[in-house]
Protein backbone atom coordinates (compact mmCIF):
# COMPACT_ATOMS: atom_id res chain seq x y z
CA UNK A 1 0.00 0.00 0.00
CA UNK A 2 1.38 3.20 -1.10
CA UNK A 3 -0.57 5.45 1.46
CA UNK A 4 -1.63 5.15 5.45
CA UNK A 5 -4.88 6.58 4.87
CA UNK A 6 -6.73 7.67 8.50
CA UNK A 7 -10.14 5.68 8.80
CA UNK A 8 -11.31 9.88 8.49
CA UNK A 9 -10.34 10.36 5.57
CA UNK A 10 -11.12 6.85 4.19
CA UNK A 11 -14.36 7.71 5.61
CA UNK A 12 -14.73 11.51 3.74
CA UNK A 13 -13.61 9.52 0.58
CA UNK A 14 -16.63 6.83 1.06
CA UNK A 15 -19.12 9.37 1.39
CA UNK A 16 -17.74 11.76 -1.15
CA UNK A 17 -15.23 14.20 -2.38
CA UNK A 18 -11.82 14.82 -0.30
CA UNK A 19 -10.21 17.80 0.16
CA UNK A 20 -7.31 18.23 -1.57
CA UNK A 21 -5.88 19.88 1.60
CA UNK A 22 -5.95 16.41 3.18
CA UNK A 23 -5.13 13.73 0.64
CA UNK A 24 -1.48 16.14 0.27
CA UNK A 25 -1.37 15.81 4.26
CA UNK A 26 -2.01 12.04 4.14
CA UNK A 27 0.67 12.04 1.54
CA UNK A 28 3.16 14.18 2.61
CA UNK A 29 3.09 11.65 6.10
CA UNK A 30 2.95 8.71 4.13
CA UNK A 31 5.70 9.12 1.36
CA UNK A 32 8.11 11.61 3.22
CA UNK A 33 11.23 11.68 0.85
CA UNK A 34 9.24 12.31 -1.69
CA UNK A 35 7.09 14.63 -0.02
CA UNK A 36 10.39 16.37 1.42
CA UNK A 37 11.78 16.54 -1.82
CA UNK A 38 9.21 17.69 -4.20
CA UNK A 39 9.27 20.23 -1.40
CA UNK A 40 12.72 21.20 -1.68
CA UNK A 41 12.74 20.60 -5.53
CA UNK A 42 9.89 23.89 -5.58
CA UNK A 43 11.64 25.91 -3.26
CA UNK A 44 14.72 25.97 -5.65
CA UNK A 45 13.30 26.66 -8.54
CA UNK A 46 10.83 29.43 -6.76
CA UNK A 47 14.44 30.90 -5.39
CA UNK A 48 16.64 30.22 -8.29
CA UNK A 49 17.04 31.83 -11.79
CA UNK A 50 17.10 28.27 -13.77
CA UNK A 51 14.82 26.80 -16.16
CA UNK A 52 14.05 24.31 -13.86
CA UNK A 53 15.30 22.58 -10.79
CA UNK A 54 16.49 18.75 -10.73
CA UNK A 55 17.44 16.00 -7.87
CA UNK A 56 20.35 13.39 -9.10
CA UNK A 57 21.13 12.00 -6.18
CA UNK A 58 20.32 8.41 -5.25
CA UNK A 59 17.80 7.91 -2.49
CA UNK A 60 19.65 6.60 0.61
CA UNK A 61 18.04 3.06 0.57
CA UNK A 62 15.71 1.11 -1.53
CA UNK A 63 12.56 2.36 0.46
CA UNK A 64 13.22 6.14 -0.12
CA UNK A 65 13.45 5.10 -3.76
CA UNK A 66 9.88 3.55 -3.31
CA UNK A 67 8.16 6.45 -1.99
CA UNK A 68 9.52 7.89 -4.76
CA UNK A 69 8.23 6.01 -7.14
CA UNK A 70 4.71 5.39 -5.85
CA UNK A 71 4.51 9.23 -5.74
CA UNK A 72 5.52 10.10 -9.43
CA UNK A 73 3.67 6.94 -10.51
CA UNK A 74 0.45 7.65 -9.20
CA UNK A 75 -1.93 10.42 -11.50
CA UNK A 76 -3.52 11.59 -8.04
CA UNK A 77 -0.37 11.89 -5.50
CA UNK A 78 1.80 13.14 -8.70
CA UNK A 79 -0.97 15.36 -9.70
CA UNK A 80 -1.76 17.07 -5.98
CA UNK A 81 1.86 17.31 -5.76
CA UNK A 82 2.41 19.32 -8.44
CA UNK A 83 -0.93 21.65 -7.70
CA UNK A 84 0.14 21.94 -4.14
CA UNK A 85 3.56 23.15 -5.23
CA UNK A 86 2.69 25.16 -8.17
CA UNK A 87 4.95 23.19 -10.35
CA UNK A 88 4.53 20.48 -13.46
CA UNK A 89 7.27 17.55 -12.79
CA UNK A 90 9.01 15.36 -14.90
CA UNK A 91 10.56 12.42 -14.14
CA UNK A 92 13.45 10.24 -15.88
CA UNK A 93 14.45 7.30 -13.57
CA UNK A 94 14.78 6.19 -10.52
CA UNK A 95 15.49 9.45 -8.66
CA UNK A 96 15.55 11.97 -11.52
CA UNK A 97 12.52 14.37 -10.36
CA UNK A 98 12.84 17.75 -11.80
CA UNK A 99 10.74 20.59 -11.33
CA UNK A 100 9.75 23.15 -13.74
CA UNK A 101 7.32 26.29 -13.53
CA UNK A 102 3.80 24.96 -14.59
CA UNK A 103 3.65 27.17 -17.79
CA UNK A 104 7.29 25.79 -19.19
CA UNK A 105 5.26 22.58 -19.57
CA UNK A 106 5.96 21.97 -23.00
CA UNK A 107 8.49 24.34 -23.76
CA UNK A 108 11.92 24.09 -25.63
CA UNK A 109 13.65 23.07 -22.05
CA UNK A 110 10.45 20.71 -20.53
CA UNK A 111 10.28 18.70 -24.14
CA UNK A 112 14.46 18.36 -23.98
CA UNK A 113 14.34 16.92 -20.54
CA UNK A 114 11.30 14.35 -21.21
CA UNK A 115 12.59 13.39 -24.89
CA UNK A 116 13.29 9.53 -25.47
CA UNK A 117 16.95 11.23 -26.50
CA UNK A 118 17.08 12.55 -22.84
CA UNK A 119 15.63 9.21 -21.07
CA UNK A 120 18.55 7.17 -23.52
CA UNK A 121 21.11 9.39 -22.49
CA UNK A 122 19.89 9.73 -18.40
CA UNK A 123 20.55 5.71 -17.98
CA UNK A 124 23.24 3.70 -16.68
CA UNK A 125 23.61 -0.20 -15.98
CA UNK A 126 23.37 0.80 -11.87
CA UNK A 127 19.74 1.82 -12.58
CA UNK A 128 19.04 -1.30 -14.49
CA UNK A 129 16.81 -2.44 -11.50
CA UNK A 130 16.06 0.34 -9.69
C-alpha cells in the first residue's frame, strides 16, 4: 500500500469528495522523501534563476526510492503534488525528479528533458533495477 490513509479520511472519501488539503497531508506523512523533496525541488526553482530545478542523487536506501516512485507513478499523488507546489514535474528514472514552472510545460527546455533522446542518455547499468 502506497498510502496510510486515517479511517477519516477513508471515511470523507466513502461518502464523497476529499479535500485536496488532506489527501497532500495524508501524503506528505505517508511518502516523506518524496514529499520532502518535491518540497525542496519547488523551493529551488521558486528561489533560483534556472529553467528548472532537478534531484540526481540516489535515495539513501531502496525504500526512499519507493516512496519515490509510488509518488511520481500515481496520477492523483503526482498530480496534488504538483498543484500543491505550483509546479509540473518530470521524471526520468529512478530518482531523476525535476521541477519546472507549470507554464514551461511543454516548452523548448520541458520537451528536452522528457525526450526519449534525454531518457537514452539519463541511464546507466546501476539503474538497471532500480
Amino acid at each position: 500500500m502506497s498510502l496510510d490513509v486515517s479511517p477519516q479520511l477513508l471515511a470523507e472519501a466513502e461518502n464523497g469528495p476529499v479535500r485536496e488539503k488532506d489527501f497532500v497531508t495524508t501524503v506528505r506523512t505517508s511518502l516523506p522523501y518524496a514529499y520532502d523533496l518535491i518540497a525542496r525541488l519547488a523551493a529551488e526553482l521558486r528561489d533560483g534563476q534556472a529553467e528548472f530545478a532537478d534531484n540526481q542523487t540516489p535515495p539513501p536506501s531502496e525504500r526512499e526510492r519507493g516512496q519515490l516512485l509510488r509518488a511520481l507513478s500515481s496520477d492523483a499523488i503526482r498530480g496534488s503534488l504538483e498543484r500543491h507546489f505550483g509546479v509540473a514535474l518530470a521524471f526520468q528514472n529512478c530518482h531523476r525528479v525535476a521541477a519546472f514552472h507549470p507554464e514551461a510545460r511543454g516548452g523548448a527546455t520541458h520537451t528536452r528533458f522528457t525526450s526519449t533522446r534525454a531518457q537514452i542518455l539519463n541511464q546507466s547499468p546501476e539503474f538497471r533495477d532500480c
